[in-house]
N, C-alpha and C. Protein backbone atom coordinates (compact mmCIF):
# COMPACT_ATOMS: atom_id res chain seq x y z
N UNK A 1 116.23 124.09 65.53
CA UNK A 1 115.94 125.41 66.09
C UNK A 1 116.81 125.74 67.30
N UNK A 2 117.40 124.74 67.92
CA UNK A 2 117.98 125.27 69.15
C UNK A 2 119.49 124.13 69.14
N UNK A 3 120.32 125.03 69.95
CA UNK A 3 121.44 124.40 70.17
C UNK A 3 121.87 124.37 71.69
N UNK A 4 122.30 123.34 72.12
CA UNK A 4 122.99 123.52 73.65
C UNK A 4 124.09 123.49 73.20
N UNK A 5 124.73 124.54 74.39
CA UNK A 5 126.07 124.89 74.62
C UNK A 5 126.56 124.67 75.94
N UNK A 6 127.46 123.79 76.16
CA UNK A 6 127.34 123.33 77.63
C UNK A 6 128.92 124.16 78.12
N UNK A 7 128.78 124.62 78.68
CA UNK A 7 129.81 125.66 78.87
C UNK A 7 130.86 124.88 79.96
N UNK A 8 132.37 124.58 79.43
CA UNK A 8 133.10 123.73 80.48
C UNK A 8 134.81 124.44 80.51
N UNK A 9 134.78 125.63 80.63
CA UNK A 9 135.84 126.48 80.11
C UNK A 9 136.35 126.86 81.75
N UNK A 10 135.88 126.41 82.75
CA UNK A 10 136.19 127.16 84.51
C UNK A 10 137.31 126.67 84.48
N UNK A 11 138.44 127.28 85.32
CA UNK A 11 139.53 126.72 86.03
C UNK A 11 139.37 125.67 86.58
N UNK A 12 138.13 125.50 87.23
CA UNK A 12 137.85 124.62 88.85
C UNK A 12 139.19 124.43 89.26
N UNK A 13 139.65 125.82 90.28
CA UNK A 13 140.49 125.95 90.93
C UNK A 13 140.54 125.56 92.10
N UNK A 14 138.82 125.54 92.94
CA UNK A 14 138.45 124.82 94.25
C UNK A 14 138.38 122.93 93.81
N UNK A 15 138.21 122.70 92.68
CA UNK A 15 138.17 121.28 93.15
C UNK A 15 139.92 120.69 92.68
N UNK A 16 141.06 121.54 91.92
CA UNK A 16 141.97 121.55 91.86
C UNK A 16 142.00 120.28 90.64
N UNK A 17 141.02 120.29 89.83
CA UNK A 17 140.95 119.28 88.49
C UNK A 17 139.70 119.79 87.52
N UNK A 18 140.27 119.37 86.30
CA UNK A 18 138.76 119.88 85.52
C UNK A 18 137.42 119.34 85.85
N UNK A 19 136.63 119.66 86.62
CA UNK A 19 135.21 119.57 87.39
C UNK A 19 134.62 118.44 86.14
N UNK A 20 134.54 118.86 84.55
CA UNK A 20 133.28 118.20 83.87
C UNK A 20 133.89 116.62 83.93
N UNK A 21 135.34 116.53 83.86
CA UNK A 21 135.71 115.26 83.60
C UNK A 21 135.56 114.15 84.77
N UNK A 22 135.29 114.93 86.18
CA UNK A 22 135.26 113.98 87.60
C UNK A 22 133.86 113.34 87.07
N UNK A 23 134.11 111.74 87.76
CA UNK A 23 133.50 111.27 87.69
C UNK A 23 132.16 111.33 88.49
N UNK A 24 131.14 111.24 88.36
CA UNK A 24 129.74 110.99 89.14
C UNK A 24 128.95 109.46 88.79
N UNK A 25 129.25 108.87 89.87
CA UNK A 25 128.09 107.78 89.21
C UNK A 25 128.81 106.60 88.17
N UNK A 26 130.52 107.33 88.00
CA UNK A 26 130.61 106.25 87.38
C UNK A 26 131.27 107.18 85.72
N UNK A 27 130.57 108.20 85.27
CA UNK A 27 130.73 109.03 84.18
C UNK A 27 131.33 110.23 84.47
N UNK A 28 131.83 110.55 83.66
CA UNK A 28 132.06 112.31 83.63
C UNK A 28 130.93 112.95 83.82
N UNK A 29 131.00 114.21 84.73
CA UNK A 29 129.81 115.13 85.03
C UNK A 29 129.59 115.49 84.11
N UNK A 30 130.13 115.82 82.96
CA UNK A 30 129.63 116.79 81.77
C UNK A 30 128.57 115.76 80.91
N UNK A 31 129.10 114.47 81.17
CA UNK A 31 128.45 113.28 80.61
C UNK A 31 126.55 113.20 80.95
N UNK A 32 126.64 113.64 82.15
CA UNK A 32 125.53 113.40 82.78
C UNK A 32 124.49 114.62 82.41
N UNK A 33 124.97 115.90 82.22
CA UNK A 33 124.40 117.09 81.12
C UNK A 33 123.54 116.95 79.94
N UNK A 34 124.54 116.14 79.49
CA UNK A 34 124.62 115.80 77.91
C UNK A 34 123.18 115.02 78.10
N UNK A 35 123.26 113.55 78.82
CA UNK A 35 122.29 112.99 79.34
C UNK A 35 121.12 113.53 79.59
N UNK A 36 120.92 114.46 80.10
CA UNK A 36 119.51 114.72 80.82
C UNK A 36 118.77 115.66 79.29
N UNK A 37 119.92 116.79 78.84
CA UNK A 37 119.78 117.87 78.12
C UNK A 37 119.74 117.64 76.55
N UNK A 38 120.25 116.31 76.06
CA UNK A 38 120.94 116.88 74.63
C UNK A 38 120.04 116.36 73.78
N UNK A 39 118.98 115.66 73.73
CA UNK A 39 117.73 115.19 73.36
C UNK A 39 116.90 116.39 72.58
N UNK A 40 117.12 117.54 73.25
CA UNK A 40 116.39 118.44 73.39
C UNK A 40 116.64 119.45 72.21
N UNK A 41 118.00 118.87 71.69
CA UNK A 41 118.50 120.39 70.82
C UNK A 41 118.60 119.55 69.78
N UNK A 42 118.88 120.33 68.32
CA UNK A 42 119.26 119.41 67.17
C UNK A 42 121.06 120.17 66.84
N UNK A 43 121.64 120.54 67.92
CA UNK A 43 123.51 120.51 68.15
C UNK A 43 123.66 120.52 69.61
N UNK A 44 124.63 119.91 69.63
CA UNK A 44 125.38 119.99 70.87
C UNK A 44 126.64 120.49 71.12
N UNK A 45 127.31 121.83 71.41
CA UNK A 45 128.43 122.03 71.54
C UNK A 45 128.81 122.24 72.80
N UNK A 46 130.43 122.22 73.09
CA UNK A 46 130.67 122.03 74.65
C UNK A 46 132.12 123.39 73.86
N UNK A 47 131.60 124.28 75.20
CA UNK A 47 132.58 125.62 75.00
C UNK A 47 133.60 125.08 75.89
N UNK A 48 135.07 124.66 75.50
CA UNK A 48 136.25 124.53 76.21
C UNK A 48 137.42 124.79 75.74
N UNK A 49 138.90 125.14 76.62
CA UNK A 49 139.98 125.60 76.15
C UNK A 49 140.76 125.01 76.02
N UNK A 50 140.24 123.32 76.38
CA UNK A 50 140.94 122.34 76.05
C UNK A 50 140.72 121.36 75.20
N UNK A 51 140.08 121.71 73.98
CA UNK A 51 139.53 120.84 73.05
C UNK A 51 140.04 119.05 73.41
N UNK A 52 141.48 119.06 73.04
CA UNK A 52 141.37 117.56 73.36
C UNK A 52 141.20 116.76 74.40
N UNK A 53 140.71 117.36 75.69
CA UNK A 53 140.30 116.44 76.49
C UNK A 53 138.92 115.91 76.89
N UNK A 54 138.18 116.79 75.63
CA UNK A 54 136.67 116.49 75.59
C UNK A 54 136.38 115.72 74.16
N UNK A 55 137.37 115.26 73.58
CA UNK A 55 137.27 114.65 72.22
C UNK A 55 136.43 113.42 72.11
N UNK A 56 136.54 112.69 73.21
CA UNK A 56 135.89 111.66 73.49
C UNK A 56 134.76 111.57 73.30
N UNK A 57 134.25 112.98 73.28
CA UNK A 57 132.60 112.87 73.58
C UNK A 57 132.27 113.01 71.83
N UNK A 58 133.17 113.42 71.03
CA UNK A 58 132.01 113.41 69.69
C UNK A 58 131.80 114.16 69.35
N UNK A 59 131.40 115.77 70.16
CA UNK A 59 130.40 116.68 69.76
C UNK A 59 131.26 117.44 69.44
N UNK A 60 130.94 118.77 69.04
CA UNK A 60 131.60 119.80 68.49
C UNK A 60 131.90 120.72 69.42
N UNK A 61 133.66 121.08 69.61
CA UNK A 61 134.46 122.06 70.41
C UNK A 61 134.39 123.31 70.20
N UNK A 62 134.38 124.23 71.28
CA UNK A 62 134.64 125.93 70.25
C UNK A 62 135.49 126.14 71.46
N UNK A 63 136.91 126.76 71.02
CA UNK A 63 137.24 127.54 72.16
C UNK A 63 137.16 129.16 72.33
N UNK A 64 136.98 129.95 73.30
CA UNK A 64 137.38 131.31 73.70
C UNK A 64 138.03 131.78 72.26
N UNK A 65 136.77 133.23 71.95
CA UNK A 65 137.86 133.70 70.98
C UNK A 65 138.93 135.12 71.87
N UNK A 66 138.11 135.08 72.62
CA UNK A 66 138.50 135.85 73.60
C UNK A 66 139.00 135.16 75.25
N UNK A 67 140.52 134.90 74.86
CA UNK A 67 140.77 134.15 76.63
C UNK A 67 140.62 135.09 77.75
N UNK A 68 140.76 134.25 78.96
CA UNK A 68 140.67 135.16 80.09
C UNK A 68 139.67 135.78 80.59
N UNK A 69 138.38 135.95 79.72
CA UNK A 69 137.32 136.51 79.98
C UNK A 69 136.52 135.78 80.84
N UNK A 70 136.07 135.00 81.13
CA UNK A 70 135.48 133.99 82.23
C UNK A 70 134.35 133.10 80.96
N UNK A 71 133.17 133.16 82.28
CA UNK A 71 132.21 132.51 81.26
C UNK A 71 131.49 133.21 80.15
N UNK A 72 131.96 134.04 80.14
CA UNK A 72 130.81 134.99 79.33
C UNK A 72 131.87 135.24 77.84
N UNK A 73 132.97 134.64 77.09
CA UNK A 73 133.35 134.34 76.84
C UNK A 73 133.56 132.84 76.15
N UNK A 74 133.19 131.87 77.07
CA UNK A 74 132.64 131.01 76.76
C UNK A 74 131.13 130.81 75.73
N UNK A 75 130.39 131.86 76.52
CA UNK A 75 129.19 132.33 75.79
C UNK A 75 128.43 133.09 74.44
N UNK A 76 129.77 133.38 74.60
CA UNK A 76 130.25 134.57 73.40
C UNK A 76 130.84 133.42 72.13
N UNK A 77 131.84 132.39 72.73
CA UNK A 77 132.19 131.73 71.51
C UNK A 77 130.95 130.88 71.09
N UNK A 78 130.12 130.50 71.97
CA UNK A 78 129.07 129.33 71.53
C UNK A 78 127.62 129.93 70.63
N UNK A 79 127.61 131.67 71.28
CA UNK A 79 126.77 131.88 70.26
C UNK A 79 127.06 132.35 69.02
N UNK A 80 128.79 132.64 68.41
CA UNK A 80 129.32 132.49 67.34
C UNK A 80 129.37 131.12 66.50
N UNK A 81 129.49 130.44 67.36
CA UNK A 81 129.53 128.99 66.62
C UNK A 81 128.01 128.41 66.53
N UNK A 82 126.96 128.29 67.21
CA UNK A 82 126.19 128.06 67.26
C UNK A 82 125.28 127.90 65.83
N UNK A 83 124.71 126.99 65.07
CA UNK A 83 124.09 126.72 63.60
C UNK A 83 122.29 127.66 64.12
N UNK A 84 122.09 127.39 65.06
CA UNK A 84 120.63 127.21 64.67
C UNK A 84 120.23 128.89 65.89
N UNK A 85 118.93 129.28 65.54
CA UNK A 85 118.60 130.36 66.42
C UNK A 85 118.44 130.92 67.91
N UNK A 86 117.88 129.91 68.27
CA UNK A 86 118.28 129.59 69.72
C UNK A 86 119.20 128.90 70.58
N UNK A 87 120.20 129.55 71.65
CA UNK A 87 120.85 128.69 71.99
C UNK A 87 120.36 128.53 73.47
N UNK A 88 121.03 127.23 74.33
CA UNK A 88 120.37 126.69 75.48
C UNK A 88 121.92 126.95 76.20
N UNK A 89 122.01 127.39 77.06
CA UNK A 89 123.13 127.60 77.92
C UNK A 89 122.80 126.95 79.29
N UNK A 90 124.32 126.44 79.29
CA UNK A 90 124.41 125.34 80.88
C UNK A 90 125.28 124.92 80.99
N UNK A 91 125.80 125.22 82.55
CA UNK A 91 127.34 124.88 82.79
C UNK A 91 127.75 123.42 83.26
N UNK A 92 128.50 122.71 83.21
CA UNK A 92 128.84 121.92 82.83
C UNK A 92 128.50 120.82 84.00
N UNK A 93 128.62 121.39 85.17
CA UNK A 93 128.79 121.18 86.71
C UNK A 93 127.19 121.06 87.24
N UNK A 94 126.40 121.08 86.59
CA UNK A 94 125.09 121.27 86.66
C UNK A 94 123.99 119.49 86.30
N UNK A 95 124.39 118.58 86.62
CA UNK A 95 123.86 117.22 86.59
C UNK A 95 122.57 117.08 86.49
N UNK A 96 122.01 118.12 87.80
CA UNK A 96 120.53 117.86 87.81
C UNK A 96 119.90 119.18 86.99
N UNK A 97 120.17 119.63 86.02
CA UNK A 97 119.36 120.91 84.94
C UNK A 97 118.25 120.14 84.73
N UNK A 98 117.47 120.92 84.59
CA UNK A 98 116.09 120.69 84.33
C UNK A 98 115.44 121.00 82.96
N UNK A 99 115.29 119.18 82.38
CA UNK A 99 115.06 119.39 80.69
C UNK A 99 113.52 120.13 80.93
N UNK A 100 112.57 120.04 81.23
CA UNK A 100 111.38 120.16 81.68
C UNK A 100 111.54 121.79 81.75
N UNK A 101 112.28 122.64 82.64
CA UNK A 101 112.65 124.05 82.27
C UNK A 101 113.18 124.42 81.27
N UNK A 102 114.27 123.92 80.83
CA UNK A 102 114.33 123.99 79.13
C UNK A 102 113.64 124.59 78.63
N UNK A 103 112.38 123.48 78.23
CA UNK A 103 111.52 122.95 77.49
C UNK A 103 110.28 124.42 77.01
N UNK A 104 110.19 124.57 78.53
CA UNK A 104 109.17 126.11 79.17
C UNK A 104 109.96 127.16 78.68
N UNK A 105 111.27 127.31 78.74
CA UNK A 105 111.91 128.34 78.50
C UNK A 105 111.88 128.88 76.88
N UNK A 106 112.46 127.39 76.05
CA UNK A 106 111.86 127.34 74.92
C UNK A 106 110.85 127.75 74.34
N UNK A 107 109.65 127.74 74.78
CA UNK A 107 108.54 128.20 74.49
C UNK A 107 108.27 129.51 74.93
N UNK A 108 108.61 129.71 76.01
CA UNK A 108 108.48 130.88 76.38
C UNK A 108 108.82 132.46 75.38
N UNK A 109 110.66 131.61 75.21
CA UNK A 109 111.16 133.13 74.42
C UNK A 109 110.43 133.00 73.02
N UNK A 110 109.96 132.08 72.42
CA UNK A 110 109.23 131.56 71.06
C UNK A 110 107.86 133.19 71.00
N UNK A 111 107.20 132.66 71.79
CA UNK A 111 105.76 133.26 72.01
C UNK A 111 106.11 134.66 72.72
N UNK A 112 107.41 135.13 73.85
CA UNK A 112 107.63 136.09 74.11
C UNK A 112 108.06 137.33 73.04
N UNK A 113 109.02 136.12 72.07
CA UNK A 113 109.91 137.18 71.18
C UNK A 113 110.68 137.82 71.37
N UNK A 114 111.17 137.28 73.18
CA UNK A 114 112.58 138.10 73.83
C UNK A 114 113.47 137.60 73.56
N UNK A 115 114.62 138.28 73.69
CA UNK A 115 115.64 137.88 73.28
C UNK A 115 116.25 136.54 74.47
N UNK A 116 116.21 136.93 75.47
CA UNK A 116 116.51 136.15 76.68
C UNK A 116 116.00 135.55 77.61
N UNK A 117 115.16 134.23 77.77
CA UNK A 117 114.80 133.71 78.65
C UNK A 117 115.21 133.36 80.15
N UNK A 118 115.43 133.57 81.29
CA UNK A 118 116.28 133.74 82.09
C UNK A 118 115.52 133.11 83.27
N UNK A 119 115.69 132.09 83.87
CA UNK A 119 114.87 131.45 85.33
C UNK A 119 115.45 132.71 86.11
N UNK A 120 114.37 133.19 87.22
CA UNK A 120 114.75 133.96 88.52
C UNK A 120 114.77 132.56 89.71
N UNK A 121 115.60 132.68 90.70
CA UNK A 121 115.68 131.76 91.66
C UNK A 121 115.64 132.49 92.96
N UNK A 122 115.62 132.08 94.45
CA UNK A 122 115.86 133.08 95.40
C UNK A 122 117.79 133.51 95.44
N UNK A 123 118.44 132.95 94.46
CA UNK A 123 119.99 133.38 95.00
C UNK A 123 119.57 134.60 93.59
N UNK A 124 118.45 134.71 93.21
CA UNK A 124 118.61 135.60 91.74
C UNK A 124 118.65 135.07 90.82
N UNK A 125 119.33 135.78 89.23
CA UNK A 125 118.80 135.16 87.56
C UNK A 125 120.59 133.82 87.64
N UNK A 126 119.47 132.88 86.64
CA UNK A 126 120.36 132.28 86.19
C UNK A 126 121.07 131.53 85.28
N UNK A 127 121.92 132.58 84.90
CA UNK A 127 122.48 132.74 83.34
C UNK A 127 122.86 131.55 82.60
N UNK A 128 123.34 130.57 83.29
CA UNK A 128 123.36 128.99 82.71
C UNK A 128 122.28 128.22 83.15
N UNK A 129 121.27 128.94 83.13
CA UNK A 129 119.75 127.63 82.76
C UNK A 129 119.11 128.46 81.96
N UNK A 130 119.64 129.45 80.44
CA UNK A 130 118.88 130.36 79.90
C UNK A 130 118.89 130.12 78.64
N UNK A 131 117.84 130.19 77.99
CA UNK A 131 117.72 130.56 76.51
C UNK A 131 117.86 132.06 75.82
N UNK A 132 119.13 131.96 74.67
CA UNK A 132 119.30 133.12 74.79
C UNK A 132 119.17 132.80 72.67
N UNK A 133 118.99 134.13 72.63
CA UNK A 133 118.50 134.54 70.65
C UNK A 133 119.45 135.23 70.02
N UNK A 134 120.19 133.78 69.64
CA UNK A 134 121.71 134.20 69.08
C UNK A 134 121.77 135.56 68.35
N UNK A 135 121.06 135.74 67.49
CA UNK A 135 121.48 137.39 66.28
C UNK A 135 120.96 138.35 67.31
N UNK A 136 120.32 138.64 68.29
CA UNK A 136 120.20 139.90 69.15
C UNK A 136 121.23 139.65 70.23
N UNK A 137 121.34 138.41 70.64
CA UNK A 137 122.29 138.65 71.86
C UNK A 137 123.56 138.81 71.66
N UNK A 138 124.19 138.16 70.68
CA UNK A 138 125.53 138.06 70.06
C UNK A 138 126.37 139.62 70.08
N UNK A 139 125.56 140.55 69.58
CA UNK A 139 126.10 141.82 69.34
C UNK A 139 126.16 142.21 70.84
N UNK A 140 125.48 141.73 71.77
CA UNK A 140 125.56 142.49 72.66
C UNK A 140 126.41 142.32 73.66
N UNK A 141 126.69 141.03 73.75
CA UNK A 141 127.63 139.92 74.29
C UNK A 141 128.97 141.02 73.70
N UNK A 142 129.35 141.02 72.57
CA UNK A 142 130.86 141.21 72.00
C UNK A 142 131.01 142.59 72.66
N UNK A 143 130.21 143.44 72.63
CA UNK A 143 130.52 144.39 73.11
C UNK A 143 130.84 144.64 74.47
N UNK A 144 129.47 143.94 75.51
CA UNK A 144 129.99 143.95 76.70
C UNK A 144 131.83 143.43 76.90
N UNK A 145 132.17 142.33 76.43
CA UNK A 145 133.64 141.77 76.52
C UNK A 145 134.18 143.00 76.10
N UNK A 146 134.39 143.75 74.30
CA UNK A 146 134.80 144.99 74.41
C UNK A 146 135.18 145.90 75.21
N UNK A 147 134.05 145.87 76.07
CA UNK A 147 133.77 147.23 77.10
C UNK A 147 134.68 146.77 78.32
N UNK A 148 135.18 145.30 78.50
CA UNK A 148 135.55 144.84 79.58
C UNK A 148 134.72 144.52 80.76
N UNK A 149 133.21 144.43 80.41
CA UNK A 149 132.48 143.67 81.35
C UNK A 149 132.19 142.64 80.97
N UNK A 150 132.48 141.90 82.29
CA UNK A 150 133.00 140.08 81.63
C UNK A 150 131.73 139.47 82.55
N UNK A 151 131.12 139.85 83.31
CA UNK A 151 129.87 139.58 84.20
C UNK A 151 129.04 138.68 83.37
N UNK A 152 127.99 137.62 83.45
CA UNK A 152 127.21 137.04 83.10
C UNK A 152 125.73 137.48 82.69
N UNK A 153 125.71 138.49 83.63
CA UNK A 153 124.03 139.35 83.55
C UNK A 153 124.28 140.67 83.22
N UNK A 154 125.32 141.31 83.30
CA UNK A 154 125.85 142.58 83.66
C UNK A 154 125.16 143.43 81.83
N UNK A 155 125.13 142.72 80.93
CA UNK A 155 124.30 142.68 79.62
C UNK A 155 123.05 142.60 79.26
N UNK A 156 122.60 141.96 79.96
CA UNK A 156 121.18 141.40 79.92
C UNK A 156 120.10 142.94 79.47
N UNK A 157 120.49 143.80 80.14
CA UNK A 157 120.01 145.03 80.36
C UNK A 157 119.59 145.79 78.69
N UNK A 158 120.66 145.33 78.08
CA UNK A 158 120.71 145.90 76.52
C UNK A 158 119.86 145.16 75.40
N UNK A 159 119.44 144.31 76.25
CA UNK A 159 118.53 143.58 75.01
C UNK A 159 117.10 142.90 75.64
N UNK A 160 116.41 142.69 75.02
CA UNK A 160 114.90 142.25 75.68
C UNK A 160 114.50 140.72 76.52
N UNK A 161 115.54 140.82 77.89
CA UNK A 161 115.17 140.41 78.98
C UNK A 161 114.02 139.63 79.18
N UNK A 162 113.46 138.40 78.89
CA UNK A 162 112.30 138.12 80.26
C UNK A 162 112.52 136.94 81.28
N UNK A 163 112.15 137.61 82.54
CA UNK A 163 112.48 136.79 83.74
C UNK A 163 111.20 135.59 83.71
N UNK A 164 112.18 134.47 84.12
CA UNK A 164 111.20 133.56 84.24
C UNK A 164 110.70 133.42 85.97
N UNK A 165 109.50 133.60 86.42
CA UNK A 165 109.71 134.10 88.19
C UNK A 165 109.71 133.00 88.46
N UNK A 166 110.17 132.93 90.09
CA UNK A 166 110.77 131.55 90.78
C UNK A 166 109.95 130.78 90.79
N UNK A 167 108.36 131.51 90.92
CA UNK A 167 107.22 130.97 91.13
C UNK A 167 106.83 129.63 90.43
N UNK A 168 107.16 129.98 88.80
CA UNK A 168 106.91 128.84 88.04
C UNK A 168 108.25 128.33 87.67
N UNK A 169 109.62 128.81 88.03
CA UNK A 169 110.44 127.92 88.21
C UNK A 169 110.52 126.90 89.10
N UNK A 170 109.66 127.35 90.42
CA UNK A 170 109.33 125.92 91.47
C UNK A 170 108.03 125.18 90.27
N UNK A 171 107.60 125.24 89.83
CA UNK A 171 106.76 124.44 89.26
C UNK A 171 107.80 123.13 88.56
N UNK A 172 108.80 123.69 87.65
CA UNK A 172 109.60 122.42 86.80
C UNK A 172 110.16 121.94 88.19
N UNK A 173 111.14 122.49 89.21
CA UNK A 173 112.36 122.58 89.70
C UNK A 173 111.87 122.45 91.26
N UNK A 174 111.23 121.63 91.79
CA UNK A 174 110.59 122.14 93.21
C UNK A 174 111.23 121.33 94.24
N UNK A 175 112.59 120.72 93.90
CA UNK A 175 113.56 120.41 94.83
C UNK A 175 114.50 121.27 94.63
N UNK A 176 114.81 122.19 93.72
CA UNK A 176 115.84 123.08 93.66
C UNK A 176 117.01 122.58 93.50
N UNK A 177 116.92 121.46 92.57
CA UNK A 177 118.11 120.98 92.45
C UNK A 177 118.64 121.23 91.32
N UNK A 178 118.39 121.81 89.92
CA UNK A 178 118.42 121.96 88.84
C UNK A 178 119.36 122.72 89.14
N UNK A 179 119.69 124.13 89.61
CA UNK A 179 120.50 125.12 89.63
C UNK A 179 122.07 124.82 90.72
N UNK A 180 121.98 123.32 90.87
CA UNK A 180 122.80 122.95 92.16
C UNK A 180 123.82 122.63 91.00
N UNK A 181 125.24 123.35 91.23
CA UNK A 181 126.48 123.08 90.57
C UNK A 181 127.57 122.51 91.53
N UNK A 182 128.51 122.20 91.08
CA UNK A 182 129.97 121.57 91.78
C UNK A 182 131.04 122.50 91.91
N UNK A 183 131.56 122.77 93.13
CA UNK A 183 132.82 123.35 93.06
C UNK A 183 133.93 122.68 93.74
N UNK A 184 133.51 121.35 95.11
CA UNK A 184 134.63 121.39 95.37
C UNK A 184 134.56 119.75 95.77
N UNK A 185 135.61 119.47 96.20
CA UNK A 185 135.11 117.83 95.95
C UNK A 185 134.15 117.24 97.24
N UNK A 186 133.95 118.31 98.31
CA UNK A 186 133.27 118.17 99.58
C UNK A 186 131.59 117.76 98.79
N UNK A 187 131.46 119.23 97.97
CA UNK A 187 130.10 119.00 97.04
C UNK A 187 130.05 118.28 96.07
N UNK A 188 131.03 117.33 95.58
CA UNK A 188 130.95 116.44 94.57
C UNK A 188 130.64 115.18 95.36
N UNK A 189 130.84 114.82 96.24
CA UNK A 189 130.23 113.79 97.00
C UNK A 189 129.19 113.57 97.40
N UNK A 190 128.21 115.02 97.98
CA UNK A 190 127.14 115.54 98.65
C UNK A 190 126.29 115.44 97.29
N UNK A 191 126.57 114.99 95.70
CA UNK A 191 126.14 115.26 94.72
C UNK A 191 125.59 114.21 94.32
N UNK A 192 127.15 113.18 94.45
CA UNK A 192 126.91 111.83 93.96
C UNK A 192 126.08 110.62 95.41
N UNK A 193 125.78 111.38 96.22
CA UNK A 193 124.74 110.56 97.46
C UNK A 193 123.56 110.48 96.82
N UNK A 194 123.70 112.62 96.54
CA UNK A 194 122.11 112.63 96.42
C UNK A 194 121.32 111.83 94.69
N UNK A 195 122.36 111.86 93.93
CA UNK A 195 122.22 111.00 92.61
C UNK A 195 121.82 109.75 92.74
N UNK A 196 122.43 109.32 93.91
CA UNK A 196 122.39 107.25 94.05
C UNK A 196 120.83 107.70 95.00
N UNK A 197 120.76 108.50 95.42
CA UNK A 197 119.42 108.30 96.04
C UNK A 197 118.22 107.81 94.87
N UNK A 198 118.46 109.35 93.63
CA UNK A 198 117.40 109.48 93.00
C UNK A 198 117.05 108.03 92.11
N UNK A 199 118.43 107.14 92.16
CA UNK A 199 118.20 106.29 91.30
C UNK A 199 117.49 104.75 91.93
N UNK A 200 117.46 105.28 92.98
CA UNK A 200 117.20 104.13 94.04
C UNK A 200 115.66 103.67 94.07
């Protein structure tokens, strides 16, 4: 029923190397995704523009059918490729995602019947911890790119939306670490402390 799509298509122009492949802990960050998240789906695809440097991992590549577009693009190829009805979106840089929100989200759009499951946080919605319903969102996705809005939420609007409130996103997530991504290698360190803590 559901597929993750781990989205690893960024420049990472601030950490000046491809972000999923730095190591954390010992593994590739994207490694550690896969880890927490991939249990959860019956596919795993990783949206990148560099197919062979994620070969290692096994799973199935899609690149950009549309380059240049950012992530939403990325998003666009994974819910084209995507086998099954639901897809699970999450960026790559994201270690501590929260299978446990997933899980809620899953259920949520099930029993909602929305098209888009979406955590609200205090920085606002967030588009890579979302469950989204490939045959309604898909059309809407291509068009936004069409239209030349390449925004992440900037869509959301055209199809049946539900916010998940922060309220019971602090319920899964109540260190707020789930939504904590990597950009530069200052925060890839500040990442891998707080990791050796949790394992401690």
């Amino acid at each position: 029923m559901l597929t993750l799509a781990i989205l690893a298509g960024g420049k990472s122009d601030r950490m000046g190397q491809d972000k999923a492949l730095m190591s954390l802990l010992g593994r590739p960050l994207i490694q550690h995704v896969i880890e927490r998240l991939g249990s959860l789906a019956d596919e795993i695809i990783i949206s990148t523009n560099s197919p062979a440097d994620y070969a290692f991992l096994g799973l199935s590549l899609v690149e950009d059918f549309q380059f240049g577009k950012g992530p939403l693009a990325g998003l666009n190829a994974s819910l084209i490729m995507a086998k099954y009805p639901f897809v699970a979106a999450v960026a790559c840089d994201m270690p501590f995602a929260s299978r446990s929100l997933f899980e809620y989200e899953l259920d949520f759009i099930v029993k909602t019947e929305a098209d888009v499951a979406i955590p609200v946080t205090e920085s606002g919605l967030e588009p890579l911890h979302a469950i989204y319903q490939r045959e309604t969102c898909l059309p809407a996705v291509q068009t936004a790119l069409d239209g030349g809005s390449y925004k992440l939420i900037d869509w959301l609007s055209k199809v049946n939306t539900r916010m998940i409130p922060h309220e019971v996103v602090l319920q899964f997530d109540p260190s707020g670490l789930a939504f904590r991504n990597i950009n530069t290698p200052e925060e890839l360190m500040l990442t891998e402390n707080l990791a050796r803590s949790k394992e401690e």
